[in-house]
PDB file of N, CA and C in Angstrom:
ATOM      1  N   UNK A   1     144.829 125.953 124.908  1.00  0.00           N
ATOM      2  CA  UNK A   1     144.894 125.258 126.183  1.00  0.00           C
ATOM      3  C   UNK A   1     143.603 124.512 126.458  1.00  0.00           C
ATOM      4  N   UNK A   2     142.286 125.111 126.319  1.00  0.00           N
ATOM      5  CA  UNK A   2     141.055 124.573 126.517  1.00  0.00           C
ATOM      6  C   UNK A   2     140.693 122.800 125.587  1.00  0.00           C
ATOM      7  N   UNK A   3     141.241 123.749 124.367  1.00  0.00           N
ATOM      8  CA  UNK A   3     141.140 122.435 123.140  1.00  0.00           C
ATOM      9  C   UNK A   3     141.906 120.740 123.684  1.00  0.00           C
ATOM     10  N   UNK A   4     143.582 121.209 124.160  1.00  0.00           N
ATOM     11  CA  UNK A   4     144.129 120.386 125.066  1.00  0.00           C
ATOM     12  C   UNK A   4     143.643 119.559 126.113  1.00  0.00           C
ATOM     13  N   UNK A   5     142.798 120.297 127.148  1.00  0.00           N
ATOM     14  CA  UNK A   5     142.444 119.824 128.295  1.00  0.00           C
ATOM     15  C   UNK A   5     141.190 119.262 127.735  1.00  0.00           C
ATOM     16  N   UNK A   6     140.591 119.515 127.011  1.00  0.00           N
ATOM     17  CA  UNK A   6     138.809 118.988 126.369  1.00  0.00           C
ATOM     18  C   UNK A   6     139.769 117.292 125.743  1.00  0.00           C
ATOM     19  N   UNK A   7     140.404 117.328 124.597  1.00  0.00           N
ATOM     20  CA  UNK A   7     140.864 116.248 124.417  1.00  0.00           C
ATOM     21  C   UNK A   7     141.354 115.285 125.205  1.00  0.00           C
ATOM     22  N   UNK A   8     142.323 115.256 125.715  1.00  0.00           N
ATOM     23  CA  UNK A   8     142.940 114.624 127.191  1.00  0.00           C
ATOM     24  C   UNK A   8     141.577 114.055 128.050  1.00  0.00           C
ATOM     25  N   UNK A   9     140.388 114.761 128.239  1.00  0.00           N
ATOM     26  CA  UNK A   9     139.151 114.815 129.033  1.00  0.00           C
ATOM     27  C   UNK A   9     138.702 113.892 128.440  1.00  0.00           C
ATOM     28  N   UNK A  10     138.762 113.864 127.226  1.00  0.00           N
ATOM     29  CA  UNK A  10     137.674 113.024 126.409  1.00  0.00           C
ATOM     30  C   UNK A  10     138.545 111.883 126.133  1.00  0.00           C
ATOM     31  N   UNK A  11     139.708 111.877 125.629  1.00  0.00           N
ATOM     32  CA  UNK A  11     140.488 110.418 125.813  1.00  0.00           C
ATOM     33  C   UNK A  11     140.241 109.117 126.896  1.00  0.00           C
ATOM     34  N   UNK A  12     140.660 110.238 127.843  1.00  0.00           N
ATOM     35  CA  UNK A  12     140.112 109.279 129.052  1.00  0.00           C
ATOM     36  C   UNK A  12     138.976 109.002 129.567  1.00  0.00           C
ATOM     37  N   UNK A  13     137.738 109.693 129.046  1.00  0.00           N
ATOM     38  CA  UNK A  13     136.261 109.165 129.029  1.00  0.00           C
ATOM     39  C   UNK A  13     135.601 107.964 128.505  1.00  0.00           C
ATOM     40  N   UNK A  14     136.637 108.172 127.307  1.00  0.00           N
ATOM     41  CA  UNK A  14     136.466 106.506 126.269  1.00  0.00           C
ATOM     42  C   UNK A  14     137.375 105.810 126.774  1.00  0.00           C
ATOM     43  N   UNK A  15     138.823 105.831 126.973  1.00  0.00           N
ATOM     44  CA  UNK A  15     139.493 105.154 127.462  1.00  0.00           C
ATOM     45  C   UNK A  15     138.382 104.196 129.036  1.00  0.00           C
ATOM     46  N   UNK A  16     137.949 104.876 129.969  1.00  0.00           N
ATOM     47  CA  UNK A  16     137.197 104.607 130.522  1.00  0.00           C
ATOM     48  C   UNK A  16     136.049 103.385 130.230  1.00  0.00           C
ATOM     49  N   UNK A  17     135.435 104.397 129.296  1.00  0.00           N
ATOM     50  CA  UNK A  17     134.399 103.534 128.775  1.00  0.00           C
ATOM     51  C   UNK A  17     134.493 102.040 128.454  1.00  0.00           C
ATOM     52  N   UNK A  18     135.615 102.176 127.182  1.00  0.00           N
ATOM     53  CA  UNK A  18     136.260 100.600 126.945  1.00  0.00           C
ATOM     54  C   UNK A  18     136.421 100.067 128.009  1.00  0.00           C
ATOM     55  N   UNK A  19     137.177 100.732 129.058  1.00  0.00           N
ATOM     56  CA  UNK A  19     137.434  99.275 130.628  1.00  0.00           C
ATOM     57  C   UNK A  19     135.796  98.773 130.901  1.00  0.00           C
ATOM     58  N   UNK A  20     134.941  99.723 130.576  1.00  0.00           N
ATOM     59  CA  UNK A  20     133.580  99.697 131.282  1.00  0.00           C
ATOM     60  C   UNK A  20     132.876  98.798 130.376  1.00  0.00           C
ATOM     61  N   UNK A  21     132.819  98.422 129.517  1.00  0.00           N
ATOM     62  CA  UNK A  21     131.990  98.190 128.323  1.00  0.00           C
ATOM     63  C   UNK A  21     132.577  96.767 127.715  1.00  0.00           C
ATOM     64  N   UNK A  22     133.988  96.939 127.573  1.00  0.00           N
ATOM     65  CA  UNK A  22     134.732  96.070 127.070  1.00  0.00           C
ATOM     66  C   UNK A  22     135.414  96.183 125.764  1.00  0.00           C
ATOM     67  N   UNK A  23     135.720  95.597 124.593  1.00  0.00           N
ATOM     68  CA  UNK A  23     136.840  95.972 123.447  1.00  0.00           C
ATOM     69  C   UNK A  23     135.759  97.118 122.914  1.00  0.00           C
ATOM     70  N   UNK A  24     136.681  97.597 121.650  1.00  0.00           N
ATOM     71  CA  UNK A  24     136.166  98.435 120.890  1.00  0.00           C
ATOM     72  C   UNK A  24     135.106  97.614 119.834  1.00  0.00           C
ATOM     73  N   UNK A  25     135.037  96.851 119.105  1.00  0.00           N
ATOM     74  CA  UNK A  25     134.737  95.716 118.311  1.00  0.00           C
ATOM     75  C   UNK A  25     132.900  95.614 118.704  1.00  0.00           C
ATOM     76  N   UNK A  26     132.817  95.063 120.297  1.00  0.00           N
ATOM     77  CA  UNK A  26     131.529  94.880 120.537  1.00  0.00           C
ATOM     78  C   UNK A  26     130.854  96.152 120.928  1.00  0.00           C
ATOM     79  N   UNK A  27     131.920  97.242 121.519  1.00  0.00           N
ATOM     80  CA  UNK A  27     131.295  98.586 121.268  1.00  0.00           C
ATOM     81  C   UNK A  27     130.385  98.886 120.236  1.00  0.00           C
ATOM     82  N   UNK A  28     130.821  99.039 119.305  1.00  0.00           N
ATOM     83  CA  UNK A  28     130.471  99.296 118.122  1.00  0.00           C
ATOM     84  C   UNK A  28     129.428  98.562 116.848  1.00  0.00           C
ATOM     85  N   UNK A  29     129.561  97.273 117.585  1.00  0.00           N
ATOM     86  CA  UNK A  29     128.912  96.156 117.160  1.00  0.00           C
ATOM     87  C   UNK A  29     127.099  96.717 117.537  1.00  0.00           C
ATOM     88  N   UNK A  30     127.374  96.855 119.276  1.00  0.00           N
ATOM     89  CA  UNK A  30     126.225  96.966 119.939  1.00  0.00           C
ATOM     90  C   UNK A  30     125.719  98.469 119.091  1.00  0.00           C
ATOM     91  N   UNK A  31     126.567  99.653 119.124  1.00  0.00           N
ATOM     92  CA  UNK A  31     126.019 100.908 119.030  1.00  0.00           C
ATOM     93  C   UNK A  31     125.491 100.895 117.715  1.00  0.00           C
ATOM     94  N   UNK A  32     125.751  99.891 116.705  1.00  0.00           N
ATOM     95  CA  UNK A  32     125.209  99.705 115.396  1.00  0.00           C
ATOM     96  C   UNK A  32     124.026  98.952 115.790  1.00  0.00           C
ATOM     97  N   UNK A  33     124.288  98.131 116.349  1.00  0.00           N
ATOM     98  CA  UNK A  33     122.798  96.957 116.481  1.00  0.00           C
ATOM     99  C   UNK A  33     121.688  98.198 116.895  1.00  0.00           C
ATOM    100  N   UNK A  34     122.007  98.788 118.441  1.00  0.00           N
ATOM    101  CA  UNK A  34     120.984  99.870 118.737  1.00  0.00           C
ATOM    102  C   UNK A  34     120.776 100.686 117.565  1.00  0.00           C
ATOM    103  N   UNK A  35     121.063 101.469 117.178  1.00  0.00           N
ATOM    104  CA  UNK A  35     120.672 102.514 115.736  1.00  0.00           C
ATOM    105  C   UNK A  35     119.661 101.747 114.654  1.00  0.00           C
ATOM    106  N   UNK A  36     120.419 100.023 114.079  1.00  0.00           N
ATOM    107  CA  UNK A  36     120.080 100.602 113.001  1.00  0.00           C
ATOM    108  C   UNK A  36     119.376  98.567 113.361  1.00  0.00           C
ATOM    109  N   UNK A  37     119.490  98.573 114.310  1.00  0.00           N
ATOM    110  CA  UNK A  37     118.702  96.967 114.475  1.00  0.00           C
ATOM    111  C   UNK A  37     119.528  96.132 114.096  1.00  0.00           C
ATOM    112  N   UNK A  38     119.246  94.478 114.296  1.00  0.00           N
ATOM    113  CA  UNK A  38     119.830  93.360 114.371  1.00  0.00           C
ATOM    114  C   UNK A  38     120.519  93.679 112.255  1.00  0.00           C
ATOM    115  N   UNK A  39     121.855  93.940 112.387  1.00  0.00           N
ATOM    116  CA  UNK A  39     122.566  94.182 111.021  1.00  0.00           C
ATOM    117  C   UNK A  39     123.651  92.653 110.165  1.00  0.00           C
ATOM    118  N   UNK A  40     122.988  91.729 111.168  1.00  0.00           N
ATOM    119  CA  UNK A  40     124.202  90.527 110.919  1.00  0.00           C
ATOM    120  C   UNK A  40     123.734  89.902 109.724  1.00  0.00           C
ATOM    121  N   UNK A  41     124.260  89.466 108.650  1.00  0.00           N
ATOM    122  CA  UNK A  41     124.187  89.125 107.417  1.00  0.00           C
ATOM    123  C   UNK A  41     124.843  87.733 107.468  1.00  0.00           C
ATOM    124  N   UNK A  42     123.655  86.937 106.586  1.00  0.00           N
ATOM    125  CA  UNK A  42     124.551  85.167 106.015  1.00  0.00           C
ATOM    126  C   UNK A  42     124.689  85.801 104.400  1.00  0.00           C
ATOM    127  N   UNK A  43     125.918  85.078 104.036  1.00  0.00           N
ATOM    128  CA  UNK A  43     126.459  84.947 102.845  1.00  0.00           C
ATOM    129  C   UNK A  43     125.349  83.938 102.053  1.00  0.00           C
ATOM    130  N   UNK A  44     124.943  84.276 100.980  1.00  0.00           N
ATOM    131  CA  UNK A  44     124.738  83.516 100.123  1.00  0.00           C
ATOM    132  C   UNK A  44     124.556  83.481  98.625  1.00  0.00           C
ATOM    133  N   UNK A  45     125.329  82.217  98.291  1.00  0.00           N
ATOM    134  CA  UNK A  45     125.511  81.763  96.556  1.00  0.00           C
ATOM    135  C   UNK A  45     124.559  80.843  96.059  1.00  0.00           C
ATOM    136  N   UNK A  46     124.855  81.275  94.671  1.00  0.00           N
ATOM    137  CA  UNK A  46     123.321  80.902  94.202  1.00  0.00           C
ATOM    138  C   UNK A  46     124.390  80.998  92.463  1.00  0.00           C
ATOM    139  N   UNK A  47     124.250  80.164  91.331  1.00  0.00           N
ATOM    140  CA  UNK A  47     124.497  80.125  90.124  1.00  0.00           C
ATOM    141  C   UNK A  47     123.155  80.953  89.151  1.00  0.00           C
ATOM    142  N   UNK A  48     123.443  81.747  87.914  1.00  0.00           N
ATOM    143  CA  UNK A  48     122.246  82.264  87.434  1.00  0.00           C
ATOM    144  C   UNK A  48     122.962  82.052  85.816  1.00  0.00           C
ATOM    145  N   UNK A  49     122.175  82.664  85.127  1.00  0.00           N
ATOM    146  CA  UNK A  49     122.302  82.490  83.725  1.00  0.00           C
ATOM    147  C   UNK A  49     123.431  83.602  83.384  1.00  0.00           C
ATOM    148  N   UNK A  50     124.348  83.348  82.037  1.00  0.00           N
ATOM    149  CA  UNK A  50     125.257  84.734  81.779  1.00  0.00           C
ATOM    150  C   UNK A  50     124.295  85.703  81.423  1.00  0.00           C
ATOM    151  N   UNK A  51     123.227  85.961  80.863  1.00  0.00           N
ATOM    152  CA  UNK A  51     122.185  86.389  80.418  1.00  0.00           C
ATOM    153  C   UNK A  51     121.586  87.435  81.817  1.00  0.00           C
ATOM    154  N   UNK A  52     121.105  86.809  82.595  1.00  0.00           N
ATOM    155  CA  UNK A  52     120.997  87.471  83.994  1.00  0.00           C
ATOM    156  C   UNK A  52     122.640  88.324  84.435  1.00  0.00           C
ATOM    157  N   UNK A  53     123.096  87.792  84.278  1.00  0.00           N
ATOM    158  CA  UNK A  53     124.581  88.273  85.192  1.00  0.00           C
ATOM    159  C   UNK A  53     124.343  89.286  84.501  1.00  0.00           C
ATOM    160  N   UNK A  54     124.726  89.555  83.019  1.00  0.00           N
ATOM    161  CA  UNK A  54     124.760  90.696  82.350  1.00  0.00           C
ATOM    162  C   UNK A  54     123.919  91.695  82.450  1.00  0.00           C
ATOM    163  N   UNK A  55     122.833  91.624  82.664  1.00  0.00           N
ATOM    164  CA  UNK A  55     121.489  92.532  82.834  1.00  0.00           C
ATOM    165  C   UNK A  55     121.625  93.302  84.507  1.00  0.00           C
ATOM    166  N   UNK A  56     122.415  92.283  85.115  1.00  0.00           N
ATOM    167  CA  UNK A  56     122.622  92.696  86.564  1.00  0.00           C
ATOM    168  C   UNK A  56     123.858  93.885  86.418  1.00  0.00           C
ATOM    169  N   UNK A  57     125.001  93.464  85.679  1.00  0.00           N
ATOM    170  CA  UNK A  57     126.086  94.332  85.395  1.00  0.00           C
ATOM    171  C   UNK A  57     125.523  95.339  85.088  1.00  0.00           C
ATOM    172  N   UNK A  58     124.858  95.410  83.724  1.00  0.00           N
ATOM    173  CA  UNK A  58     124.329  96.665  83.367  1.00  0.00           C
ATOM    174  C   UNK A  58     123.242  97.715  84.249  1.00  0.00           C
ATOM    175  N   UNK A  59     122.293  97.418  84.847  1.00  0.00           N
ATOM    176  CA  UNK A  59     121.345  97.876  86.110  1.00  0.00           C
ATOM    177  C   UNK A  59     123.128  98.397  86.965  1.00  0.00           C
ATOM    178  N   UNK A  60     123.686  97.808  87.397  1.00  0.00           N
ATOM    179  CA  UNK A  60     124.694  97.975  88.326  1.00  0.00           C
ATOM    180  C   UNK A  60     125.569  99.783  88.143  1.00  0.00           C
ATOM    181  N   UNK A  61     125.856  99.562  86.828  1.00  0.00           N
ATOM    182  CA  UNK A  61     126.601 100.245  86.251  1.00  0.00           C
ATOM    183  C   UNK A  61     126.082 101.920  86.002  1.00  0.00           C
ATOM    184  N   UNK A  62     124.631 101.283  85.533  1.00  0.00           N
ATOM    185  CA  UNK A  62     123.918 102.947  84.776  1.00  0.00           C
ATOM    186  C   UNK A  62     123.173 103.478  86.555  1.00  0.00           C
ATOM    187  N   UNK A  63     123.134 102.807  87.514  1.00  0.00           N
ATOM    188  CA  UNK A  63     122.585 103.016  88.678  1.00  0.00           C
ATOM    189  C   UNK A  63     123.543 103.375  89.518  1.00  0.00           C
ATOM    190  N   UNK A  64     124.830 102.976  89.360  1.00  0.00           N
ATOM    191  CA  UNK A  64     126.088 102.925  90.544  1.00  0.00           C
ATOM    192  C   UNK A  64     125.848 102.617  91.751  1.00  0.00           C
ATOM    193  N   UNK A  65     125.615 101.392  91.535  1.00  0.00           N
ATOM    194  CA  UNK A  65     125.119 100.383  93.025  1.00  0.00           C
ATOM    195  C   UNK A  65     125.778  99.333  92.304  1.00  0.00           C
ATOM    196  N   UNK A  66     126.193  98.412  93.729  1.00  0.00           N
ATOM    197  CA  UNK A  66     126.789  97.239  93.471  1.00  0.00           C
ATOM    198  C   UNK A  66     125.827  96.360  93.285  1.00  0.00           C
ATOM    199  N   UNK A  67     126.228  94.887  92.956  1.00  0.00           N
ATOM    200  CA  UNK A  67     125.173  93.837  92.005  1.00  0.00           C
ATOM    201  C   UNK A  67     124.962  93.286  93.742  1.00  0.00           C
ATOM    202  N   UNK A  68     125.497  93.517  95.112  1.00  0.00           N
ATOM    203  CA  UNK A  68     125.008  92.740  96.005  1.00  0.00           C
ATOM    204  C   UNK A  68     123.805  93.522  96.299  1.00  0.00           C
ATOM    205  N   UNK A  69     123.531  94.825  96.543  1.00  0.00           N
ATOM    206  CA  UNK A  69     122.399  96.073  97.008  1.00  0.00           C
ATOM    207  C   UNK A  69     121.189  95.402  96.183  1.00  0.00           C
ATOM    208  N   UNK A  70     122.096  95.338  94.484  1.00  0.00           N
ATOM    209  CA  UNK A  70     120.048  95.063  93.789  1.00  0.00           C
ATOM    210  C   UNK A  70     119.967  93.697  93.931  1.00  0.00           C
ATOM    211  N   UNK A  71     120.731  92.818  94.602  1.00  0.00           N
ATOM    212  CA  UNK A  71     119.826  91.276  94.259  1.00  0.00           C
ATOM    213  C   UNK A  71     119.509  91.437  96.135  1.00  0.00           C
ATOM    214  N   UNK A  72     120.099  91.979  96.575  1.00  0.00           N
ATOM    215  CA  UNK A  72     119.535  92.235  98.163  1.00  0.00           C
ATOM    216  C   UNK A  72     118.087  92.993  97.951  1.00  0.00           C
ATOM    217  N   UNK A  73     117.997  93.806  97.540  1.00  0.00           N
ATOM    218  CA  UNK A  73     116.585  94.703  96.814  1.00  0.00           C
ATOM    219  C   UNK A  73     115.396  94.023  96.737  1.00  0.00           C
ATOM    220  N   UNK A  74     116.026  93.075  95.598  1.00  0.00           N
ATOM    221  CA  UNK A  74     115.024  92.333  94.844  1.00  0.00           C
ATOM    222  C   UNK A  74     114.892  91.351  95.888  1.00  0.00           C
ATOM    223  N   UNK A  75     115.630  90.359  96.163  1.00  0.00           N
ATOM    224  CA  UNK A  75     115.261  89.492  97.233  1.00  0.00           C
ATOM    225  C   UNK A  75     114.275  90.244  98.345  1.00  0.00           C
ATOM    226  N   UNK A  76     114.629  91.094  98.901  1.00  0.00           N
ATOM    227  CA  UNK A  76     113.302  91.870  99.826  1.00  0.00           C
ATOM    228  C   UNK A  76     112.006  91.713  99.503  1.00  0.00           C
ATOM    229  N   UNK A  77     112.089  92.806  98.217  1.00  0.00           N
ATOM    230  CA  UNK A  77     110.649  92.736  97.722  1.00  0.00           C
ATOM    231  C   UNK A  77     110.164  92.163  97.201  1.00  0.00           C
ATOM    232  N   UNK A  78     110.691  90.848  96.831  1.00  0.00           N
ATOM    233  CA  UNK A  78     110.100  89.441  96.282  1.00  0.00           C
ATOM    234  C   UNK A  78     109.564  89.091  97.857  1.00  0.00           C
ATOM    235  N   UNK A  79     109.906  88.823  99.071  1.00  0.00           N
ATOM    236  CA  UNK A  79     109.676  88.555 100.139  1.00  0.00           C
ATOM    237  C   UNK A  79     108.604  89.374 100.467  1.00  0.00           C
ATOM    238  N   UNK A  80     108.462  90.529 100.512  1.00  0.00           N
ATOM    239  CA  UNK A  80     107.452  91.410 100.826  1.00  0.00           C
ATOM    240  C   UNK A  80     106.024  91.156  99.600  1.00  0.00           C
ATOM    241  N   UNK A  81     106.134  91.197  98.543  1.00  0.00           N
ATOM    242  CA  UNK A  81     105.384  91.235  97.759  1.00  0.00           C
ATOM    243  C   UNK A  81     104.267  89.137  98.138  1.00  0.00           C
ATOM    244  N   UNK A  82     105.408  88.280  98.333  1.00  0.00           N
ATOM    245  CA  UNK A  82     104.976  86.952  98.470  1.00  0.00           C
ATOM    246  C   UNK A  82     104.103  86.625  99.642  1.00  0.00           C
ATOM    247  N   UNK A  83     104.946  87.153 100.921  1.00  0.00           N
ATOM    248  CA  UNK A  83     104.513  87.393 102.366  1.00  0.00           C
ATOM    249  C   UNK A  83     102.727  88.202 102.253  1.00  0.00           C
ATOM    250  N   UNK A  84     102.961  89.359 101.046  1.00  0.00           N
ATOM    251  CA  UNK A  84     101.899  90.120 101.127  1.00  0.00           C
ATOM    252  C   UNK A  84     100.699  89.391 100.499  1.00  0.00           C
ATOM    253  N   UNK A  85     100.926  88.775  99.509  1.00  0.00           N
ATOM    254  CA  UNK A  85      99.557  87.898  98.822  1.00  0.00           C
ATOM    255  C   UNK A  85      99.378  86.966  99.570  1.00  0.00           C
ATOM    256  N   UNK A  86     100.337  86.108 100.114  1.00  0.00           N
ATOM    257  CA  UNK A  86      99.595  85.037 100.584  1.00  0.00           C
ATOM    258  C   UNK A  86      98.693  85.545 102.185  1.00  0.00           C
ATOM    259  N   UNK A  87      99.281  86.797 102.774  1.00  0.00           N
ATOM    260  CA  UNK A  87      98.604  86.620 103.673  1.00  0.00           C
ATOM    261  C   UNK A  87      97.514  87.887 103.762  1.00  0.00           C
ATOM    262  N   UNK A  88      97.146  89.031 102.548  1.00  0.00           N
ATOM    263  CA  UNK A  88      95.961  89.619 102.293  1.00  0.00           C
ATOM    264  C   UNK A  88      95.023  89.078 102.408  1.00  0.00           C
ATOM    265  N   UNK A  89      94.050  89.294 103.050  1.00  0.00           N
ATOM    266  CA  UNK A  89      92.592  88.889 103.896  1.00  0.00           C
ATOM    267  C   UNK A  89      91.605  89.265 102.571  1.00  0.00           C
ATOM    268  N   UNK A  90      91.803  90.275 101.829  1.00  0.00           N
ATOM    269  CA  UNK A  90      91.236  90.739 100.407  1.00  0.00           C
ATOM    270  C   UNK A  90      91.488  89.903  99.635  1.00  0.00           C
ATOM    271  N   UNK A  91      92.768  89.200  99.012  1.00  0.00           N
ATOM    272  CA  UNK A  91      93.237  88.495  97.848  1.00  0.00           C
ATOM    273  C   UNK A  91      92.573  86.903  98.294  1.00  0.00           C
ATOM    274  N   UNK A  92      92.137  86.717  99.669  1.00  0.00           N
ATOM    275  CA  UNK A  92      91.580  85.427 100.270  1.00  0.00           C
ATOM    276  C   UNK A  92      90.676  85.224 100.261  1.00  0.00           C
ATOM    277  N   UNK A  93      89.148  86.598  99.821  1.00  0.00           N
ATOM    278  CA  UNK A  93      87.790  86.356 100.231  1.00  0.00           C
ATOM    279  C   UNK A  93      87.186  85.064  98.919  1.00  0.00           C
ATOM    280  N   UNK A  94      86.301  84.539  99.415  1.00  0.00           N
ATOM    281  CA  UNK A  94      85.818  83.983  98.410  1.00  0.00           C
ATOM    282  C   UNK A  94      84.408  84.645  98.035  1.00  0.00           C
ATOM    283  N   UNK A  95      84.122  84.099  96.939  1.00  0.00           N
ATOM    284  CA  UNK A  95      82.624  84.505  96.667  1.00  0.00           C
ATOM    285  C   UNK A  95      81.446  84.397  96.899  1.00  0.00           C
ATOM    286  N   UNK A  96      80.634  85.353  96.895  1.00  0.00           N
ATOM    287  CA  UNK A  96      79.294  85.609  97.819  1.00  0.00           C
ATOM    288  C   UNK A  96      78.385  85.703  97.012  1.00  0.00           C
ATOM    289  N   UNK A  97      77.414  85.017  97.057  1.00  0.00           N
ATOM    290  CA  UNK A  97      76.361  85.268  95.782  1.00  0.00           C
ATOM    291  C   UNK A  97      75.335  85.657  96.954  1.00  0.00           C
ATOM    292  N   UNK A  98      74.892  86.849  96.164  1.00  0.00           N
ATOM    293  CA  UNK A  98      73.735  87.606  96.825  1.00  0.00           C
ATOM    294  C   UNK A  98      72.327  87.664  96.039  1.00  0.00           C
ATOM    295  N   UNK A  99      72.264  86.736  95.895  1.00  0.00           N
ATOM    296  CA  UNK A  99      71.151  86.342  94.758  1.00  0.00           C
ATOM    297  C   UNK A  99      70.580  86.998  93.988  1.00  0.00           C
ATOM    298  N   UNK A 100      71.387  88.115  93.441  1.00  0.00           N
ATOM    299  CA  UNK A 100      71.229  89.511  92.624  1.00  0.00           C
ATOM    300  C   UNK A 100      71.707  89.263  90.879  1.00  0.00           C
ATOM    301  N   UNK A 101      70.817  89.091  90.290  1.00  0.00           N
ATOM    302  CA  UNK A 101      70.982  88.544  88.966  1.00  0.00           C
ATOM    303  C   UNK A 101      71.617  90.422  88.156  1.00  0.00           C
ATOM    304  N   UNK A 102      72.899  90.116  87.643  1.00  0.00           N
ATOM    305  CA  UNK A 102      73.548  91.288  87.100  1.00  0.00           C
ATOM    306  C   UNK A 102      73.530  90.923  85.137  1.00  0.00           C
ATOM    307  N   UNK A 103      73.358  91.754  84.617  1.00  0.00           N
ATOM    308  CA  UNK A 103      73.474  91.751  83.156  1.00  0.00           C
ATOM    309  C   UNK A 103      74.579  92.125  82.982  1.00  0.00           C
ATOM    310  N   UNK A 104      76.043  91.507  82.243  1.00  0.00           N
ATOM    311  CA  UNK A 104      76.912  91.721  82.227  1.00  0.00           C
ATOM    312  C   UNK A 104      77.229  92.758  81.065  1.00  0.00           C
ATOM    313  N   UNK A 105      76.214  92.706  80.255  1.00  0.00           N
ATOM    314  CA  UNK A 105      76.496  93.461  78.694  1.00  0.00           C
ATOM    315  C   UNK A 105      76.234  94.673  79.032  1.00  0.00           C
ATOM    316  N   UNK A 106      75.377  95.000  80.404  1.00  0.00           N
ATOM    317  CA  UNK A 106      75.027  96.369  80.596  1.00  0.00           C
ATOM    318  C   UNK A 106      75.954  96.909  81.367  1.00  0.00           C
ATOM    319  N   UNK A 107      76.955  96.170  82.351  1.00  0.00           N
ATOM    320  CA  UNK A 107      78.183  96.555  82.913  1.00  0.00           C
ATOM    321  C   UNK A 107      79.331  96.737  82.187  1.00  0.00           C
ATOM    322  N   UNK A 108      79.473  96.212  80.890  1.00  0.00           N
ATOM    323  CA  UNK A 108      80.130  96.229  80.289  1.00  0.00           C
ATOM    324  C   UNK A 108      80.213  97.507  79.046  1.00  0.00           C
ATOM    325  N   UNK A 109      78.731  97.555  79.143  1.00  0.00           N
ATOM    326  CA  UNK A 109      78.215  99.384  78.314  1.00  0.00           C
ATOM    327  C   UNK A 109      78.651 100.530  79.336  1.00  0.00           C
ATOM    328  N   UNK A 110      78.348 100.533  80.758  1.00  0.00           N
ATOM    329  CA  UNK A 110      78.865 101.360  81.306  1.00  0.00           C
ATOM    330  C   UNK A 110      80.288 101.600  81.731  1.00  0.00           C
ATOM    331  N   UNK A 111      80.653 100.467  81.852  1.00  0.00           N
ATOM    332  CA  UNK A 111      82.310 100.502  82.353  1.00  0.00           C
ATOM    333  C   UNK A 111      83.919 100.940  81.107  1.00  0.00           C
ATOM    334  N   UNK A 112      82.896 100.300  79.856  1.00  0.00           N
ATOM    335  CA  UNK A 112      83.830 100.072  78.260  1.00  0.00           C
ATOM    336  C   UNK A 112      83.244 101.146  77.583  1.00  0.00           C
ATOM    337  N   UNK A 113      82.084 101.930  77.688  1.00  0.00           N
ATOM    338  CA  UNK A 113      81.166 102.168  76.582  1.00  0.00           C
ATOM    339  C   UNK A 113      81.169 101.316  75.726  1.00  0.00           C
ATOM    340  N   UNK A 114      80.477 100.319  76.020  1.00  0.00           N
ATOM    341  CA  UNK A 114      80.593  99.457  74.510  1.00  0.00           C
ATOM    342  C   UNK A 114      79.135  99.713  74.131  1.00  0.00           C
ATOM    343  N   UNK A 115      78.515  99.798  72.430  1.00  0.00           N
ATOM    344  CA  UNK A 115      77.064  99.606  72.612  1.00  0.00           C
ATOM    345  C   UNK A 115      77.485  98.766  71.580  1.00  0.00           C
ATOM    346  N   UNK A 116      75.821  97.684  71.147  1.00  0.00           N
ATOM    347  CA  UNK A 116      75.967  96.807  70.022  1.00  0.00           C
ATOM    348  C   UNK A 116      74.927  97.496  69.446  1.00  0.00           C
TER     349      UNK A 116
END
């Protein structure tokens, strides 16, 4: 009886809700956007070599991920990795001469052990 009246309760809570909120569609739309952030995706094609395709099949296959996840992957961290050099403040410094005369053969004994 409890299980009954809890269901019925809860039918009409959502039933509710939807009048309140509106379809199910943007419900769900929104409760995804909140969780997991802006999730809307553009399609895009692009031609590659059979050579590539195949290497993608295979990664696909021995990984069990689809070929959209790893070129989504890779596209990321090509973005992250590009985004990251060009705008490292380290990979940008230029050079400072500190008017400190260095012997390179002796940096090169300590760093290689090299002796002649």
């Amino acid at each position: 009886m409890l299980v009954g009246v809890f269901s019925v309760t809860f039918c009409m809570f959502i039933h509710r809700l939807f009048d309140v909120i509106g379809n199910v569609e943007n419900f769900m739309f929104n409760v995804v956007l909140h969780l997991f952030g802006d999730v809307r995706m553009t399609i895009v094609q692009t031609s590659i070599p059979n050579e590539l395709h195949k290497k993608l099949v295979e990664i696909s296959k021995s990984e069990k991920r689809s070929i959209k996840e790893i070129v989504r992957e890779a596209i990321e961290d090509w973005l992250i990795w590009n985004e990251g050099t060009v705008e490292d403040p380290f990979l940008n410094l230029k050079p400072v001469d500190f008017g400190v005369k260095t012997n390179v053969e002796e940096i090169e004994k300590v760093l290689y052990g090299r002796s002649e």
